[in-house]
N, C-alpha and C. Protein backbone atom coordinates (compact mmCIF):
# COMPACT_ATOMS: atom_id res chain seq x y z
N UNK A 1 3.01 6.63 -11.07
CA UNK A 1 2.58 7.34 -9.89
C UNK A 1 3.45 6.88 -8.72
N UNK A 2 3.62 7.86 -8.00
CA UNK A 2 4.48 7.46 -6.69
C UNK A 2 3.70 6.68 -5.51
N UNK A 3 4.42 5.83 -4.64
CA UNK A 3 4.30 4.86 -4.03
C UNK A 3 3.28 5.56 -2.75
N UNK A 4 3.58 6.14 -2.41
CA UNK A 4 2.86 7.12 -1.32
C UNK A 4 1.39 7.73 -1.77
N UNK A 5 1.75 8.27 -3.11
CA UNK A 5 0.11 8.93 -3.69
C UNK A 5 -0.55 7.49 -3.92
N UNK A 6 -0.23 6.54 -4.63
CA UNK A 6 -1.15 5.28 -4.63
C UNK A 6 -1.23 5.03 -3.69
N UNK A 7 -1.10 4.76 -2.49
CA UNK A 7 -1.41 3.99 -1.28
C UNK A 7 -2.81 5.23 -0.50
N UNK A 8 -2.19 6.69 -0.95
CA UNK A 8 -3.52 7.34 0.17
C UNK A 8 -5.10 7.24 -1.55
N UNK A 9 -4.64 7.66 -2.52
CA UNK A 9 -5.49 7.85 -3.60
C UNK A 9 -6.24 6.00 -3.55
N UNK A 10 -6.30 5.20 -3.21
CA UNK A 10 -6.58 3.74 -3.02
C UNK A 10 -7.22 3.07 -1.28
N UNK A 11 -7.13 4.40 -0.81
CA UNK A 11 -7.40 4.38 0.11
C UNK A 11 -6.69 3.22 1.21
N UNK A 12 -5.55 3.21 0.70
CA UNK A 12 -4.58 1.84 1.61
C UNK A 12 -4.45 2.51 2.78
N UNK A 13 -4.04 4.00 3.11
CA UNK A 13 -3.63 4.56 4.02
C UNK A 13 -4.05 6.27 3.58
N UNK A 14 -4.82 6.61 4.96
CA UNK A 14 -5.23 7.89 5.59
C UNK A 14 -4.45 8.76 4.53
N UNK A 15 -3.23 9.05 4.58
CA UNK A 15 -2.61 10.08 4.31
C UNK A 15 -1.32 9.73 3.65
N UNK A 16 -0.89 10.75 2.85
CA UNK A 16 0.24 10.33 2.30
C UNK A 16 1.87 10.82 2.98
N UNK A 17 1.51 11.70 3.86
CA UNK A 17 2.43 11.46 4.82
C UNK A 17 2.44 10.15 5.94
N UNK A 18 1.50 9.82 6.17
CA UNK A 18 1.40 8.71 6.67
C UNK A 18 2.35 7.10 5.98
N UNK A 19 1.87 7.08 4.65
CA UNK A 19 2.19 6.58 3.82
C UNK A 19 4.18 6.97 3.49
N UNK A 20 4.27 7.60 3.67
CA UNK A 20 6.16 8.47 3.50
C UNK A 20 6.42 7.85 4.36
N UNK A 21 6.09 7.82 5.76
CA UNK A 21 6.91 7.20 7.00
C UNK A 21 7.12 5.57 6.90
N UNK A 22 5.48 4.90 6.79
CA UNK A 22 5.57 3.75 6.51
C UNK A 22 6.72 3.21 5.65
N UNK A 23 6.88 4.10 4.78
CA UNK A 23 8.19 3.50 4.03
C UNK A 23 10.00 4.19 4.10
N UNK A 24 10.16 4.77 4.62
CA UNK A 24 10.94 5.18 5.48
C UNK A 24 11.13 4.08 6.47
N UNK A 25 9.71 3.68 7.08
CA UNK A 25 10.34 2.67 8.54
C UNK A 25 10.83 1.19 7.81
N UNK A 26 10.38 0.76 6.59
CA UNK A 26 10.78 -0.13 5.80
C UNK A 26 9.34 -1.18 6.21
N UNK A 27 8.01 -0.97 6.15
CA UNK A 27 7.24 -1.99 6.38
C UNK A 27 6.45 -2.01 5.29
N UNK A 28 6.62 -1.65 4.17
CA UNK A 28 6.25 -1.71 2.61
C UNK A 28 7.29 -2.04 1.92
N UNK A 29 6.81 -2.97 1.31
CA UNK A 29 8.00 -3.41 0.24
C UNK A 29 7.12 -3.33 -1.10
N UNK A 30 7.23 -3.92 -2.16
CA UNK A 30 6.87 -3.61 -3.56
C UNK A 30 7.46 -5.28 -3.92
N UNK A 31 7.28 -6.07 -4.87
CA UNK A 31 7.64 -7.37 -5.27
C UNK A 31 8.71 -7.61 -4.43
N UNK A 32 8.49 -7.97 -2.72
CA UNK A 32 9.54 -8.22 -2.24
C UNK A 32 10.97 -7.15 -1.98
N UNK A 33 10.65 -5.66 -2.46
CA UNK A 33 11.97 -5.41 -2.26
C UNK A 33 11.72 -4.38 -1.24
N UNK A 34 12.30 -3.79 -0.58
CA UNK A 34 11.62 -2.22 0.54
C UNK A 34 11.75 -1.53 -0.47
N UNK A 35 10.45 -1.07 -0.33
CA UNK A 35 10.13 0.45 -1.04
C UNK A 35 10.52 2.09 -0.51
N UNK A 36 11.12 3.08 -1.03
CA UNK A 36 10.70 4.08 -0.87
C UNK A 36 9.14 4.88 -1.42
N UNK A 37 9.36 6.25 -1.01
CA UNK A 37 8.21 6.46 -1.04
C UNK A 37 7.98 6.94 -2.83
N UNK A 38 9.11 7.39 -2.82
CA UNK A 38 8.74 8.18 -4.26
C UNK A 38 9.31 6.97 -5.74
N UNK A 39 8.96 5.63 -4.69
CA UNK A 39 9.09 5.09 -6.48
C UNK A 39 7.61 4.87 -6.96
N UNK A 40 7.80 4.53 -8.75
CA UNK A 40 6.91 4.60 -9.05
C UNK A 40 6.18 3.06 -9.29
N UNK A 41 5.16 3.15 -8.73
CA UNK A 41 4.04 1.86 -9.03
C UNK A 41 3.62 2.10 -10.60
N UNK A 42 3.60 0.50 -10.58
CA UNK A 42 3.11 -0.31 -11.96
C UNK A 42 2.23 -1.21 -12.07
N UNK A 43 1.08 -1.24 -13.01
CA UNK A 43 0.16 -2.24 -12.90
C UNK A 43 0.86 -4.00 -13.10
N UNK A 44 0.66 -4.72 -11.86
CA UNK A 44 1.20 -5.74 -11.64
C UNK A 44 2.17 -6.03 -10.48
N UNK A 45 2.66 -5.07 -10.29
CA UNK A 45 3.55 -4.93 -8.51
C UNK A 45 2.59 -5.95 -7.75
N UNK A 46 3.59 -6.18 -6.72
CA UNK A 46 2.69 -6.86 -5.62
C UNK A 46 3.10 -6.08 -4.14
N UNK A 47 2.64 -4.92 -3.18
CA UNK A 47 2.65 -4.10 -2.22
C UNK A 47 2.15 -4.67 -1.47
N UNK A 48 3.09 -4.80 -0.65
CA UNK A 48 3.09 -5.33 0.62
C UNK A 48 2.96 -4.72 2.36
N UNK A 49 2.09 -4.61 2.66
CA UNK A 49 2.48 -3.85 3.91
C UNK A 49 1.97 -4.28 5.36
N UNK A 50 3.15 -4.35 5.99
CA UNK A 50 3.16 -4.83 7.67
C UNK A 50 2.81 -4.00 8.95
N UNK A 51 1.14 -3.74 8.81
CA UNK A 51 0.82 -2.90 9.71
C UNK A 51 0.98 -3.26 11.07
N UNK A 52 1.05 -2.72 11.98
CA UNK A 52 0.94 -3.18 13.71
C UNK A 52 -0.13 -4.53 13.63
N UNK A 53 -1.12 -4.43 13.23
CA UNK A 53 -2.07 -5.66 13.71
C UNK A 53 -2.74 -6.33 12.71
N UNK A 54 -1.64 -6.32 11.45
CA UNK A 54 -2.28 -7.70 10.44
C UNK A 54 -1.49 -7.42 9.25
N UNK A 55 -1.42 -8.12 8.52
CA UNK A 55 0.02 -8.02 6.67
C UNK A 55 -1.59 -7.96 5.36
N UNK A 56 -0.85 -7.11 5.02
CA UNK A 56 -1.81 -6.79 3.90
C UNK A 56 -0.94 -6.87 2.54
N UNK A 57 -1.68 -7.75 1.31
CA UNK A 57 -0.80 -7.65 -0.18
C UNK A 57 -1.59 -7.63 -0.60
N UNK A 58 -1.05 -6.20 -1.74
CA UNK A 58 -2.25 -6.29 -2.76
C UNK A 58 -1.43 -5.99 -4.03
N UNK A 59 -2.22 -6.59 -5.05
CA UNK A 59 -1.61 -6.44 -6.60
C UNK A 59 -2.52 -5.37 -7.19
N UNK A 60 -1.07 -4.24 -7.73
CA UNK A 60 -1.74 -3.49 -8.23
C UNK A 60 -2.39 -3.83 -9.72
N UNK A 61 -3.99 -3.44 -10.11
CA UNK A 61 -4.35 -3.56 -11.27
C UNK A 61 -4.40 -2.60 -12.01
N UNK A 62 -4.20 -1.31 -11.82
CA UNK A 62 -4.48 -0.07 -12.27
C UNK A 62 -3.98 1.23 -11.62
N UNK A 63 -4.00 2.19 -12.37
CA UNK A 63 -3.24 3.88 -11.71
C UNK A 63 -4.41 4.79 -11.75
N UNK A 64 -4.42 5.21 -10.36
CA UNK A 64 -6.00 6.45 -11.14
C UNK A 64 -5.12 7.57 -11.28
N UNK A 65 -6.27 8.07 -11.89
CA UNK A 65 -5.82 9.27 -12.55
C UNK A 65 -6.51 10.46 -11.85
N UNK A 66 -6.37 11.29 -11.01
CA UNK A 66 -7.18 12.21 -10.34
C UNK A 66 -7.58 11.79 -8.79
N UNK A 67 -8.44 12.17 -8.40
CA UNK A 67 -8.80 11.99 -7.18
C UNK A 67 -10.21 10.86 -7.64
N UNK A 68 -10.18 9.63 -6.76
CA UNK A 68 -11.21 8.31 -6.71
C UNK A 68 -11.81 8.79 -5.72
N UNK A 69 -13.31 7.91 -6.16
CA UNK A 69 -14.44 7.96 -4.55
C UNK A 69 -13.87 6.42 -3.94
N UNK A 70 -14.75 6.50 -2.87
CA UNK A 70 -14.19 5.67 -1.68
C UNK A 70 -14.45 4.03 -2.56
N UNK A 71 -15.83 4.16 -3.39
CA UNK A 71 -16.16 2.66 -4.16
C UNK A 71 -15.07 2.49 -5.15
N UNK A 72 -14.94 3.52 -6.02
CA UNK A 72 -14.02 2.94 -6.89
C UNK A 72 -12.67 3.11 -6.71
N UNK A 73 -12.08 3.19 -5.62
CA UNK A 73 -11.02 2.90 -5.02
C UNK A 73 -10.36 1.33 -5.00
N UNK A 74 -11.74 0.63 -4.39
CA UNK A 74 -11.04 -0.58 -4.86
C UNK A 74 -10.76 -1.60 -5.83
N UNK A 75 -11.38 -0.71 -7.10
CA UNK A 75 -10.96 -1.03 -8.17
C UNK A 75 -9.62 -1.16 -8.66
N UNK A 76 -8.76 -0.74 -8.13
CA UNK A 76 -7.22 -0.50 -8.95
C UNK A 76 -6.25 -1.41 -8.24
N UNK A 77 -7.04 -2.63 -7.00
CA UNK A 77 -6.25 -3.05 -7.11
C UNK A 77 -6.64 -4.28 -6.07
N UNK A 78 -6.16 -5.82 -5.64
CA UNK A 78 -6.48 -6.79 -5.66
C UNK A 78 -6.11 -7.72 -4.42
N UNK A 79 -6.87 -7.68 -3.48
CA UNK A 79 -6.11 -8.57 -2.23
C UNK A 79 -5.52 -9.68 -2.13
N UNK A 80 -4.19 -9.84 -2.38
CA UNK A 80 -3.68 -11.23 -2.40
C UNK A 80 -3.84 -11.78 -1.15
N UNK A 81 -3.19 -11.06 -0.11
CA UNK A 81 -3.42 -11.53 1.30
C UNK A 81 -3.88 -10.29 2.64
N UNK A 82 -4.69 -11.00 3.22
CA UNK A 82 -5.00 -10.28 4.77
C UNK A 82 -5.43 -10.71 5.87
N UNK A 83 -4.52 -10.53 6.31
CA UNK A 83 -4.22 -11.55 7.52
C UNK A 83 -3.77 -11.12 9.01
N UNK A 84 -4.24 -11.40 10.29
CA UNK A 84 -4.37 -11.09 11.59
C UNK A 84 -2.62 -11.44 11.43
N UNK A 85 -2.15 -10.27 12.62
CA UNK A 85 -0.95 -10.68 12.70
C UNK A 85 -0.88 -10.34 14.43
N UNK A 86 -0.06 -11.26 14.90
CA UNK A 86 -0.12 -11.24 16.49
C UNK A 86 0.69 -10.45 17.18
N UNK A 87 0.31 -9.66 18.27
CA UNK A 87 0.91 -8.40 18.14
C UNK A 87 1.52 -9.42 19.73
N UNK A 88 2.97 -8.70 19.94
CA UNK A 88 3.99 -8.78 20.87
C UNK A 88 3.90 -8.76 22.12
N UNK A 89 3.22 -9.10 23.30
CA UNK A 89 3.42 -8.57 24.36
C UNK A 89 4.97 -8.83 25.30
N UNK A 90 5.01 -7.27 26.07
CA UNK A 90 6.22 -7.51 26.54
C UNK A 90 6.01 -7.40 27.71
C-alpha cells in the first residue's frame, strides 16, 4: 500500500492529499530515509513524522485492506515515540 493511503486509512493524517505534501516537504521519512508519497509500506517500517508541534514514530504492524473504523485503526500500527516538540519563535 502506498505511503499516503496508509497514513489517511490509519488515521495518521486527515487526508491523503494532506499526507502527499507532507512528503513532498520531506517531514516523513520511513526507516530513516525521506519518503515519497507513493512508496510502498511494509509491516515493520518505522514512519516517522515531524509535525509543527510534536515527532510522531510509529511501527507499522499491519496493511488494511479497505476502508477501517476510527477503533480499529489503531490496530495496524504501534507508537514508538510522541513527543512535544518546541515550536520556534521569531
Amino acid at each position: 500500500m502506498r505511503l499516503d493511503q496508509y497514513l489517511k486509512q490509519c488515521r495518521l493524517m486527515k487526508r491523503r492529499s494532506e499526507a502527499k505534501r507532507a512528503c513532498d516537504n520531506g517531514i516523513i521519512t520511513i526507516d530513516q530515509v525521506q519518503a515519497k508519497a507513493s512508496r510502498e509500506v511494509q509491516p515493520g517500517n518505522v514512519i516517522a513524522i515531524a509535525f509543527v508541534d510534536r515527532y510522531l514514530d510509529v511501527k507499522v504492524l499491519d496493511i488494511p485492506k479497505g476502508n477501517v473504523s476510527k477503533a480499529a485503526a489503531k490496530g495496524f500500527y504501534q507508537v514508538e515515540r510522541d513527543e512535544e516538540r518546541e515550536l520556534l519563535k521569531l
